[in-house]
C-alpha atoms as a PDB file:
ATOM      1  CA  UNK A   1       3.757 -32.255  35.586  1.00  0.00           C
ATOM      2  CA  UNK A   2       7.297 -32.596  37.130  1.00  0.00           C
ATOM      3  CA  UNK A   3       7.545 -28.239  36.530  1.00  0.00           C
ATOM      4  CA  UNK A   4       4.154 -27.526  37.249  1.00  0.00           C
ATOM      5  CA  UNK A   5       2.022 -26.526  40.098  1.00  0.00           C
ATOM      6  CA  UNK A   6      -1.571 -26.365  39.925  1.00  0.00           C
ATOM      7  CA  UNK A   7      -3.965 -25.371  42.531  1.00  0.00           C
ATOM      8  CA  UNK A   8      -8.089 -25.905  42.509  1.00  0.00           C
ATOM      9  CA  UNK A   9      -9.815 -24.105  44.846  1.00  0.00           C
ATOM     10  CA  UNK A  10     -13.824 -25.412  44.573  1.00  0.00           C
ATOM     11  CA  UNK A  11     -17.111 -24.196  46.024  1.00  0.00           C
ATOM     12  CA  UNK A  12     -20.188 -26.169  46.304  1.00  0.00           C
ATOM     13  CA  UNK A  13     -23.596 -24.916  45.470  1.00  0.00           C
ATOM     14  CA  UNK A  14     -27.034 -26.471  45.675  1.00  0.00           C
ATOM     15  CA  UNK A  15     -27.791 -28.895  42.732  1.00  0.00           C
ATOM     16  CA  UNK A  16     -30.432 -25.587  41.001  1.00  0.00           C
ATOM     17  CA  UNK A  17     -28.141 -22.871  41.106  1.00  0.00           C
ATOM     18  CA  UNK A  18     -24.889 -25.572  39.930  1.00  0.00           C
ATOM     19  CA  UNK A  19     -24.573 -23.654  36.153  1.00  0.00           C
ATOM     20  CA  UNK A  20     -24.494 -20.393  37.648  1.00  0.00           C
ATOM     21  CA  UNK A  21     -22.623 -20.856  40.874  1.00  0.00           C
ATOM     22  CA  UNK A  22     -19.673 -23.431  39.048  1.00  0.00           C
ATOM     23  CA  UNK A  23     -18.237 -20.796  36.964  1.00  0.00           C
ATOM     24  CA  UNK A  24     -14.295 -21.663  35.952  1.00  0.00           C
ATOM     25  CA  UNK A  25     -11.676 -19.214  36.536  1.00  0.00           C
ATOM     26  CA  UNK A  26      -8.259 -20.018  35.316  1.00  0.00           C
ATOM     27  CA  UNK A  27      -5.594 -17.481  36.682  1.00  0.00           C
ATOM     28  CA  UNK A  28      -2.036 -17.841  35.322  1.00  0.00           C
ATOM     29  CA  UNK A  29      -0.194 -15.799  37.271  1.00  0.00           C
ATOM     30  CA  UNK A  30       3.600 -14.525  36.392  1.00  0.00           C
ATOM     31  CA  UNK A  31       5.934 -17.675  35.519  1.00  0.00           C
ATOM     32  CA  UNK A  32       8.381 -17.527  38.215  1.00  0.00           C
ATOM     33  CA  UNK A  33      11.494 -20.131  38.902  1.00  0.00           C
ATOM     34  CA  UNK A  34      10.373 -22.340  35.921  1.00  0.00           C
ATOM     35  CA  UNK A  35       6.662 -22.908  37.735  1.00  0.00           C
ATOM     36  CA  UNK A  36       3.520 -21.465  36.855  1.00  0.00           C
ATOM     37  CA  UNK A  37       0.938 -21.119  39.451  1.00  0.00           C
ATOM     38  CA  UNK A  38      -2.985 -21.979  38.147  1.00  0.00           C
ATOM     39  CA  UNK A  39      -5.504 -21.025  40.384  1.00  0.00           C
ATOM     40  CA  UNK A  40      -8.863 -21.799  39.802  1.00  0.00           C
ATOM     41  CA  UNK A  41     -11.717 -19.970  41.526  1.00  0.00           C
ATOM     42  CA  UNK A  42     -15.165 -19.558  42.649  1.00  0.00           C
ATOM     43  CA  UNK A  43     -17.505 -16.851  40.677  1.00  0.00           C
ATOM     44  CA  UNK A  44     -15.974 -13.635  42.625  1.00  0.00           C
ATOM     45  CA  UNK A  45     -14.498 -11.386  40.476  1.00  0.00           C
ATOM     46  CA  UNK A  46     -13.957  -9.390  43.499  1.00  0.00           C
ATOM     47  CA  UNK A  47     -11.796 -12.190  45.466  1.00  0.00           C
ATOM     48  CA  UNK A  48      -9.688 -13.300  42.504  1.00  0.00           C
ATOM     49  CA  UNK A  49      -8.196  -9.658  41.773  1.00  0.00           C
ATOM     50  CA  UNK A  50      -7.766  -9.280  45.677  1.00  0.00           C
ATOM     51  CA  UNK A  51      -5.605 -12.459  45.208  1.00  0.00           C
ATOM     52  CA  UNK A  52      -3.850 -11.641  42.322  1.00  0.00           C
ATOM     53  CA  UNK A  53      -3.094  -8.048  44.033  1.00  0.00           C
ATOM     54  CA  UNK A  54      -1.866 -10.119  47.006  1.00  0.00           C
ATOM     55  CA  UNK A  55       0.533 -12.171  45.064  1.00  0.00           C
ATOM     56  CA  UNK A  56       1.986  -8.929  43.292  1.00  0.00           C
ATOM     57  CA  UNK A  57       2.281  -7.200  46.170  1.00  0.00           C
ATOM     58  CA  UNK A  58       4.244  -9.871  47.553  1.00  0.00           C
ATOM     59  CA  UNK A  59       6.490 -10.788  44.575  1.00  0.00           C
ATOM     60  CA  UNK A  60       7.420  -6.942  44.816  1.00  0.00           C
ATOM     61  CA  UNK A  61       7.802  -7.431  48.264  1.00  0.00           C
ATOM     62  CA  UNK A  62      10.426 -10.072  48.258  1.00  0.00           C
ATOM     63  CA  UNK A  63      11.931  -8.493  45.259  1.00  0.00           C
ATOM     64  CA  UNK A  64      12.268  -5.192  46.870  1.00  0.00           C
ATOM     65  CA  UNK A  65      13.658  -7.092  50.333  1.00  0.00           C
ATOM     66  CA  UNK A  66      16.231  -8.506  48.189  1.00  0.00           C
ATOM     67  CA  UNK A  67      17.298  -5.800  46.354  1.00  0.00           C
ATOM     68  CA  UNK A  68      17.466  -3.514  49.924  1.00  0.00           C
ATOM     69  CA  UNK A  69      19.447  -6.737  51.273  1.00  0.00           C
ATOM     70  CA  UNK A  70      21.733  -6.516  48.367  1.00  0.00           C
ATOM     71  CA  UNK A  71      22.680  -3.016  48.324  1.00  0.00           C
ATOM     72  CA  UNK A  72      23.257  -3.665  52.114  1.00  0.00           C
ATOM     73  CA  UNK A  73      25.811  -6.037  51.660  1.00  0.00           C
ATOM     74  CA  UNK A  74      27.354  -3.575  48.866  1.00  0.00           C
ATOM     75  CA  UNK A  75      27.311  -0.944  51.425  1.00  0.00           C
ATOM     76  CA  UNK A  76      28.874  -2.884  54.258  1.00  0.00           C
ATOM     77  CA  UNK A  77      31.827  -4.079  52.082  1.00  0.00           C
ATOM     78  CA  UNK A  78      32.347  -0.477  50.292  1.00  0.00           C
ATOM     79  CA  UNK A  79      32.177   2.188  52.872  1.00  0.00           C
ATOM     80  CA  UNK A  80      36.180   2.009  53.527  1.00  0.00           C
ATOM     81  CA  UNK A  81      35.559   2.277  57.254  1.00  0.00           C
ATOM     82  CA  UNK A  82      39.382   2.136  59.603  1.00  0.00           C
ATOM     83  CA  UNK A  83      40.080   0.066  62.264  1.00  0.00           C
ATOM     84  CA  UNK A  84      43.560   0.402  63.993  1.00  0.00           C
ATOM     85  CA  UNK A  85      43.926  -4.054  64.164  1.00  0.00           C
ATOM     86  CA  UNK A  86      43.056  -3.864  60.413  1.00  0.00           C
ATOM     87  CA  UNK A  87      45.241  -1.285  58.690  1.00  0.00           C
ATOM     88  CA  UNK A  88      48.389  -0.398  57.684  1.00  0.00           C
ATOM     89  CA  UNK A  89      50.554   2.667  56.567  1.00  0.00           C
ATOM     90  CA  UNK A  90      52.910   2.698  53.900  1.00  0.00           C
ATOM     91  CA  UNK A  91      55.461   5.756  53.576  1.00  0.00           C
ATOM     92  CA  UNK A  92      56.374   5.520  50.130  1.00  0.00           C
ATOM     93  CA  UNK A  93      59.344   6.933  48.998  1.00  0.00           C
ATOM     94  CA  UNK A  94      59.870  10.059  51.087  1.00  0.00           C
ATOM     95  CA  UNK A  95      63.278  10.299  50.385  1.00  0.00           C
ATOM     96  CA  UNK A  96      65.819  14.019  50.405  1.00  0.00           C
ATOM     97  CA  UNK A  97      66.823  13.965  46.388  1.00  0.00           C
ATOM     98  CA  UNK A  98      63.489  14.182  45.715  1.00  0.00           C
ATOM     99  CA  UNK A  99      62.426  17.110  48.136  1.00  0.00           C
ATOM    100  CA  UNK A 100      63.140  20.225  45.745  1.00  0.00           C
ATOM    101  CA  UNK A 101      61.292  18.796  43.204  1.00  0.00           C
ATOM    102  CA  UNK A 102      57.799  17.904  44.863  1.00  0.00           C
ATOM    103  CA  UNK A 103      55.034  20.296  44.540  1.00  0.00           C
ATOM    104  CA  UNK A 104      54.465  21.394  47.964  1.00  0.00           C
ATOM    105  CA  UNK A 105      56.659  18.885  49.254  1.00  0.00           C
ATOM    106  CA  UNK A 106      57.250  20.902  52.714  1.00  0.00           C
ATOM    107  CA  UNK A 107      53.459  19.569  53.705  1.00  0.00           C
ATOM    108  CA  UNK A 108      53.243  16.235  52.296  1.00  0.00           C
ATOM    109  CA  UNK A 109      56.394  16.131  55.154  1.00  0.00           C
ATOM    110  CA  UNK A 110      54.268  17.870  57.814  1.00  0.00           C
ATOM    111  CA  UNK A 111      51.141  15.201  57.067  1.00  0.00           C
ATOM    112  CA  UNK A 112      53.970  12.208  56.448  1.00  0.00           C
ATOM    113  CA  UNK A 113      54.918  12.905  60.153  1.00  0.00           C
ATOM    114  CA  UNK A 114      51.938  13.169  61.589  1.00  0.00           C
ATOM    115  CA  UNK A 115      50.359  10.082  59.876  1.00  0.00           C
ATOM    116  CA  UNK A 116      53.460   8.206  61.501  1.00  0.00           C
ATOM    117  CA  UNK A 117      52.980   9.315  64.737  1.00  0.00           C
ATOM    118  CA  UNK A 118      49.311   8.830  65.192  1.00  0.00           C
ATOM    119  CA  UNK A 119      50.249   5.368  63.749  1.00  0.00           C
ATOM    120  CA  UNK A 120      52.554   4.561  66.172  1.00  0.00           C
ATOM    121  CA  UNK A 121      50.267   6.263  69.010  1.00  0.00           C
ATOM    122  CA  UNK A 122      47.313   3.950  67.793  1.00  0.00           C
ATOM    123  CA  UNK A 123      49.587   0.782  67.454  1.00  0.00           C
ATOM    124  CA  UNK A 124      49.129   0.707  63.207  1.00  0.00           C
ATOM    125  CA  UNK A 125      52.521  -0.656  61.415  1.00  0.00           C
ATOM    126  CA  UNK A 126      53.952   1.291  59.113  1.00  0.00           C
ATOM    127  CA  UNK A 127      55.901   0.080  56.196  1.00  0.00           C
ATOM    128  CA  UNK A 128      58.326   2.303  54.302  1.00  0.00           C
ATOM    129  CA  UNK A 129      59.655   1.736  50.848  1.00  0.00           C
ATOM    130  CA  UNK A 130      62.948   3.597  49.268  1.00  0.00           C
ATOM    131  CA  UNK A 131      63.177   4.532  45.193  1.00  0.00           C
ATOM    132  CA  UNK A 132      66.769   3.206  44.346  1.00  0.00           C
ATOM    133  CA  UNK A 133      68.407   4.722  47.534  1.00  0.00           C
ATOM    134  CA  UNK A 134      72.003   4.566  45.842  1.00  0.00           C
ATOM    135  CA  UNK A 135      70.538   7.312  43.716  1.00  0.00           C
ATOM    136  CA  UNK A 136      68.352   9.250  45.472  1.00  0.00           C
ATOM    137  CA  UNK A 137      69.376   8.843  49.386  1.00  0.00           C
ATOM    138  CA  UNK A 138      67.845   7.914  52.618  1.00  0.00           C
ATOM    139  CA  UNK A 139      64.263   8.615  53.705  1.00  0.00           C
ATOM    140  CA  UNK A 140      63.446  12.364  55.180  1.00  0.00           C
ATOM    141  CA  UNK A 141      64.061  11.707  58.671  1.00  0.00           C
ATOM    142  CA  UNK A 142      61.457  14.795  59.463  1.00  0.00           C
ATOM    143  CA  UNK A 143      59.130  12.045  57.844  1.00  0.00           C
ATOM    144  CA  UNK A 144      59.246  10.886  61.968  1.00  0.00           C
ATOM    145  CA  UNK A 145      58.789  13.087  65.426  1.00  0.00           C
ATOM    146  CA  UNK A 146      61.904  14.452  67.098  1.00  0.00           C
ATOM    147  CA  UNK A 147      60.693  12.783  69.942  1.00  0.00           C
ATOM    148  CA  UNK A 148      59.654   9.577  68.480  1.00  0.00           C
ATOM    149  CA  UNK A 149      62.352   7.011  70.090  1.00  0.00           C
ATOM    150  CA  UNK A 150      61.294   9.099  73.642  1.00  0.00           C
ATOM    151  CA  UNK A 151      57.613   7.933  73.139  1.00  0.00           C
ATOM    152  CA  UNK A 152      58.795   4.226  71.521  1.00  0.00           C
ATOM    153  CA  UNK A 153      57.079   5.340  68.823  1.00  0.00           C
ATOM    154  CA  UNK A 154      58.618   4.072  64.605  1.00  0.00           C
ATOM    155  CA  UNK A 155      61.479   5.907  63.723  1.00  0.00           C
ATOM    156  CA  UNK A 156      63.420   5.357  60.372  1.00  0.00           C
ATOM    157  CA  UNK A 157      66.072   3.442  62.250  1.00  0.00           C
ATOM    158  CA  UNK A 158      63.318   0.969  64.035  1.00  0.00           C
ATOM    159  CA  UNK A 159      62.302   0.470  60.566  1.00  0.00           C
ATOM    160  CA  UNK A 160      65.554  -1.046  59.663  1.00  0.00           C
ATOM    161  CA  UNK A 161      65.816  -2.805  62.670  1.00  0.00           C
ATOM    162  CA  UNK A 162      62.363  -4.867  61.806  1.00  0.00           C
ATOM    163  CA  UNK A 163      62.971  -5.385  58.297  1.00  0.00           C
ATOM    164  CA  UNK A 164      59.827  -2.458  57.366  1.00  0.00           C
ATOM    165  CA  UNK A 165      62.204  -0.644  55.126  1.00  0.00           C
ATOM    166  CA  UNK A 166      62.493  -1.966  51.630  1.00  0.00           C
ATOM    167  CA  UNK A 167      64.983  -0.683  48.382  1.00  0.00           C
ATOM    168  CA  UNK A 168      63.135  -1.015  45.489  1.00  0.00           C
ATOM    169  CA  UNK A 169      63.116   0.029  41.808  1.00  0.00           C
ATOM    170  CA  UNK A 170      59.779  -1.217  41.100  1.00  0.00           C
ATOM    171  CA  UNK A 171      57.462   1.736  40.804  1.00  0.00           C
ATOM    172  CA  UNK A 172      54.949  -0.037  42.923  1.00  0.00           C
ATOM    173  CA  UNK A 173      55.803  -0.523  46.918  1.00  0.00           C
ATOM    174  CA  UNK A 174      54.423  -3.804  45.931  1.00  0.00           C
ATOM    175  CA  UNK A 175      57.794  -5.376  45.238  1.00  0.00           C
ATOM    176  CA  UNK A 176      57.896  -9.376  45.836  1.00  0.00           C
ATOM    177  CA  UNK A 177      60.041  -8.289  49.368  1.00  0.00           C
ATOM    178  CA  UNK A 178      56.701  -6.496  50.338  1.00  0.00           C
ATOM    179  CA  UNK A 179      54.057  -8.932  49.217  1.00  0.00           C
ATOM    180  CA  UNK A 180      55.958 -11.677  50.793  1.00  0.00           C
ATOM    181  CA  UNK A 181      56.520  -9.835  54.254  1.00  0.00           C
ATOM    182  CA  UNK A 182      52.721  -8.736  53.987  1.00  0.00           C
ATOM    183  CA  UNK A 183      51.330 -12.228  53.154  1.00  0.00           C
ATOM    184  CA  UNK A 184      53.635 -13.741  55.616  1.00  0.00           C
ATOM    185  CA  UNK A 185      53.246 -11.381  58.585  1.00  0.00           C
ATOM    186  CA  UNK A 186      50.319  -8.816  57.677  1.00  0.00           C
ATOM    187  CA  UNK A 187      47.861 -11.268  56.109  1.00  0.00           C
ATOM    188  CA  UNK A 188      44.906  -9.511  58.544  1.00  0.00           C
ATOM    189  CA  UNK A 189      45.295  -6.249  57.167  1.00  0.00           C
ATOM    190  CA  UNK A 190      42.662  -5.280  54.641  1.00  0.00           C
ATOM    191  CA  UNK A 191      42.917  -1.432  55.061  1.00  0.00           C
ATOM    192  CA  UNK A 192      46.476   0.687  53.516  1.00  0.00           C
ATOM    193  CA  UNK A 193      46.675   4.425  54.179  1.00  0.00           C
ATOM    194  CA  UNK A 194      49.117   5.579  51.610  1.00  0.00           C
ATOM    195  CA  UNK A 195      51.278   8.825  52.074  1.00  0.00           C
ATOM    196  CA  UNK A 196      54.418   9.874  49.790  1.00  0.00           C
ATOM    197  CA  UNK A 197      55.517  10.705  46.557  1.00  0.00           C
ATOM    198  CA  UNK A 198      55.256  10.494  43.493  1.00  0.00           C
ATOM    199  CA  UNK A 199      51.567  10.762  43.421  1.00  0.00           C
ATOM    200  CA  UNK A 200      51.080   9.432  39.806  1.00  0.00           C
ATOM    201  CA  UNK A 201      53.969   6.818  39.923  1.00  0.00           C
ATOM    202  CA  UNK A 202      54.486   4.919  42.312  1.00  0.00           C
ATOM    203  CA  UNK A 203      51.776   5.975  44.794  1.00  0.00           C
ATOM    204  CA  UNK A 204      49.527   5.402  41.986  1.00  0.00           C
ATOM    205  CA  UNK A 205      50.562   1.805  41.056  1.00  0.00           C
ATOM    206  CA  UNK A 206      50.892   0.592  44.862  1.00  0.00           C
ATOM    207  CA  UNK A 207      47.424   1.717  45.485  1.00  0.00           C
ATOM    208  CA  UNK A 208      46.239   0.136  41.820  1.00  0.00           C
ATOM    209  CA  UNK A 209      47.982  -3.275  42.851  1.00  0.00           C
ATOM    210  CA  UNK A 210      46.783  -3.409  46.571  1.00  0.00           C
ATOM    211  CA  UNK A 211      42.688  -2.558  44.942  1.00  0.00           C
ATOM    212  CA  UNK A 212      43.897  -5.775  42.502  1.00  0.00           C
ATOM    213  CA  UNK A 213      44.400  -7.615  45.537  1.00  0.00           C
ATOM    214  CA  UNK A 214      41.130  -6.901  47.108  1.00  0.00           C
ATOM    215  CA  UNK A 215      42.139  -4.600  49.489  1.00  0.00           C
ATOM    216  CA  UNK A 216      40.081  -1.027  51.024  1.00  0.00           C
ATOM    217  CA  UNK A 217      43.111   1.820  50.208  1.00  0.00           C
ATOM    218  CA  UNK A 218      43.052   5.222  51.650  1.00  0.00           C
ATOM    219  CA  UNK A 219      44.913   8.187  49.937  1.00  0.00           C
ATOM    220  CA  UNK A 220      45.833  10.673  52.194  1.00  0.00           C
ATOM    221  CA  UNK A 221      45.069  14.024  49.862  1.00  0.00           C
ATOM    222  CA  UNK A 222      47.563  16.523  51.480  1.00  0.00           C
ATOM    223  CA  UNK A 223      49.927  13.848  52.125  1.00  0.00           C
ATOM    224  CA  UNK A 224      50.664  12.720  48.445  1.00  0.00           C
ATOM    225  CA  UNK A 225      52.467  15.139  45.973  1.00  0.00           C
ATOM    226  CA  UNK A 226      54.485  14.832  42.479  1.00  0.00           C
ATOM    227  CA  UNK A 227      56.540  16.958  40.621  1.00  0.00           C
ATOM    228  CA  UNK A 228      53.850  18.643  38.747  1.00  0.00           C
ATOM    229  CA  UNK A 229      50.545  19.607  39.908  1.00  0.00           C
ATOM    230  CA  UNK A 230      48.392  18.167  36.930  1.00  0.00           C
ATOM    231  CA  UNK A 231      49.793  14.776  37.774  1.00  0.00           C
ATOM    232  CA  UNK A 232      48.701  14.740  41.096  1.00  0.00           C
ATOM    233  CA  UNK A 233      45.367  15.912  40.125  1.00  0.00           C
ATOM    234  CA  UNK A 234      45.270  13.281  37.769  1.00  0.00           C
ATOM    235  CA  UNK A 235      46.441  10.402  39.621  1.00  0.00           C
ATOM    236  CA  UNK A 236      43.456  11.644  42.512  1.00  0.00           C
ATOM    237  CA  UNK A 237      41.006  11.028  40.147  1.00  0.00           C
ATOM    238  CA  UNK A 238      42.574   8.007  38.524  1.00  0.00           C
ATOM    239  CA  UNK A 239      42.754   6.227  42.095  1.00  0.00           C
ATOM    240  CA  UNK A 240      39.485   7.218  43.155  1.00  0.00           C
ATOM    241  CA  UNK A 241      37.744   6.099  40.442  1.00  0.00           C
ATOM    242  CA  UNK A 242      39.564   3.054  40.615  1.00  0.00           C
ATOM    243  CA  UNK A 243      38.096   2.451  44.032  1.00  0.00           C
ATOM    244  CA  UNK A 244      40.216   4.226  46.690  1.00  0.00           C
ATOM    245  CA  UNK A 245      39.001   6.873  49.051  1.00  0.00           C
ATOM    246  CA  UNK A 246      40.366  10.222  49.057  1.00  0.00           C
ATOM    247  CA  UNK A 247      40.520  11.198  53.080  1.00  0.00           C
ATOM    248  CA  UNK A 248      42.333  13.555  54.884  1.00  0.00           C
ATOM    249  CA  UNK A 249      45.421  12.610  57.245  1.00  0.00           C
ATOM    250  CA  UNK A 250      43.133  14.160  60.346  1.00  0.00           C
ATOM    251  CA  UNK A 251      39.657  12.092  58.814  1.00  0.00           C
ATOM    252  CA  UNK A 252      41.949   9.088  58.804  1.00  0.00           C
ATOM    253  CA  UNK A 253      43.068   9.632  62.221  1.00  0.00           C
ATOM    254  CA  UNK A 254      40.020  10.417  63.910  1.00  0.00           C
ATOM    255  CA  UNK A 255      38.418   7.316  62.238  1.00  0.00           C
ATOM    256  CA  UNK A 256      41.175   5.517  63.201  1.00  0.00           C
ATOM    257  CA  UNK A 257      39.946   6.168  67.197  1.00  0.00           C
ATOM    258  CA  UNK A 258      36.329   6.375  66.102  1.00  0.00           C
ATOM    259  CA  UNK A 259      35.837   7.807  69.884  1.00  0.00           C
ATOM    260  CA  UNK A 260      36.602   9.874  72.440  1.00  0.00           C
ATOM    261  CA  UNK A 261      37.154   7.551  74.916  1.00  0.00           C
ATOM    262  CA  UNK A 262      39.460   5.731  72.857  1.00  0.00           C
ATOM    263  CA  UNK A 263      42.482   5.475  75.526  1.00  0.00           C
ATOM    264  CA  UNK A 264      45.349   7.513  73.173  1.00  0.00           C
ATOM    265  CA  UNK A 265      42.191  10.009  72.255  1.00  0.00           C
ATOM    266  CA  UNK A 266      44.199  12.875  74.137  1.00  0.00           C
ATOM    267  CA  UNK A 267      47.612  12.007  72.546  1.00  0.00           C
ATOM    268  CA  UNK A 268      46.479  12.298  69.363  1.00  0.00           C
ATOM    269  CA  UNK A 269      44.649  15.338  69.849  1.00  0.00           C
ATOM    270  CA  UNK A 270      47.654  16.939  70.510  1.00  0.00           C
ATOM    271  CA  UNK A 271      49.419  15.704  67.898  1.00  0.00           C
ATOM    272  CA  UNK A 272      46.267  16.928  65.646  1.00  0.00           C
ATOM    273  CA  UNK A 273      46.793  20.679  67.156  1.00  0.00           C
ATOM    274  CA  UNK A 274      50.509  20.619  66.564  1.00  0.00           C
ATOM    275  CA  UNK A 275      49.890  19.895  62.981  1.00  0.00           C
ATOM    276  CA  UNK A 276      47.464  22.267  62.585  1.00  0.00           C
ATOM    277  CA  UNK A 277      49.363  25.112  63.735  1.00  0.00           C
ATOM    278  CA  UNK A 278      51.405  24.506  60.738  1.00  0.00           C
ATOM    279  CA  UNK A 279      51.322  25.872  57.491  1.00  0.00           C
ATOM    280  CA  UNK A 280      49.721  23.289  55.137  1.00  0.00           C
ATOM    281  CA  UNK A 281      49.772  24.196  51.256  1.00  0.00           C
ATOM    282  CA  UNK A 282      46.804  22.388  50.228  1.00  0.00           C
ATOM    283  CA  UNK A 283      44.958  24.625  52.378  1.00  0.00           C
ATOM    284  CA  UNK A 284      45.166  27.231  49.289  1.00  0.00           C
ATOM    285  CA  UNK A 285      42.645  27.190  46.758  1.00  0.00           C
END
């Protein structure tokens, strides 16, 4: 039949022994794909069950190769691994109305800083948004290294000058301005490292709508703050089980250069001590 397989396997015997040697075995072994397999045997108890073994064992072979090659392929597209050509920063909102009212607001400026400049270092773009900037005024220009236009590196005012620095009111940095200028310009990059404020606002809803989009986001943990601690500590746990990672501005950087003999290793080493010898808040448990 059209969904049928059958295989005879026979033995001859001599003519006296043909009752006891022609003994039918019918095997129906496990329907698979719509097909069953018959098998029909000689008298050998012993060789049928070694076949039947054989064709478990390799059904739960296969199976077991295509599970591993499954969870593989899960594993390659999930691990949230950085690569300088793929990613992108986005400063969101680090603006000076907002800086007495940010839990530990002092650091998330220390990490905002230093996330720039290894950025810049490494050759990542950053993208900065502003929260109504009638209102609440420019972005922190600490956000950037004193010495930043010196080493070529983004400054707030380069920013401007390539059209990276959006107004918004949207809670999300994902206004239509930024989606177009990211589909349009940025269409490579698969990988967002987000730093700023408010953790549970509008870092929360940029990082919801890029995951919407497909995309690998990276929170950076002492580089994110809101007015209240609970609503950072909320909006952690919110993102990540949403699908971002949680990472550390350092973790992100070093990943970033994945080596040692990456050729800005050095220059971002000593950006990495400098920023350590700082006070950071999160430290305290």
């Amino acid at each position: 039949q059209k969904d049928h397989c059958f295989t005879f396997e026979w033995q001859t015997a001599p003519t006296s022994n043909r009752l006891r040697n022609f003994l039918l075995y019918f095997v129906v072994c496990t329907q698979f794909t719509k097909t069953a397999f018959v098998h029909c045997f000689p008298s050998d108890s012993r060789s049928t069950n070694s076949i039947l073994r054989n064709q478990q064992n390799n059904k739960n072979g296969n199976d077991n190769n295509n599970n591993m090659s499954a969870a593989s392929s899960a594993a390659r597209r999930t691990v949230g691994k950085l690569h300088p050509e793929k990613t992108m920063v986005l400063l969101c909102d680090m603006q000076e109305k907002f800086c007495p009212l940010i839990f530990k607001m002092e650091s998330v400026v220390q990490t905002a800083r230093y996330m720039t400049s290894v950025a810049s270092a490494l050759e990542v773009p950053i993208l900065a948004t502003q929260q109504y900037t009638k209102v609440f005024g420019p972005t922190v220009p600490d956000c950037f290294a004193e010495n930043a236009a010196e080493q070529k590196w983004t400054t707030l005012e380069k920013l401007q000058e390539t059209n990276m620095l959006f107004d918004k009111k949207l809670f999300s940095m994902i206004t239509p301005e930024v989606k177009g200028k990211l589909e349009s310009e940025y269409a490579d990059k698969s990988s967002f490292i987000l730093v700023g404020i408010e953790a549970h606002v509008c870092i929360q809803q940029t990082c919801l709508d890029l995951l919407e989009q497909g995309k690998d986001v990276h929170v950076i943990v002492d580089g994110v703050s809101s007015q209240q601690p609970i609503d950072r500590e909320i909006a952690l746990q919110r993102m990540q089980a949403a699908g971002a990672y949680l990472t550390t501005a350092q973790s992100a950087a070093f990943m970033l250069m994945q080596s040692a003999d990456h050729a800005n290793f050095k220059t971002v080493s000593k950006l990495t001590v400098a920023h350590m010898k700082l006070a950071n808040e999160f430290n305290i448990w």
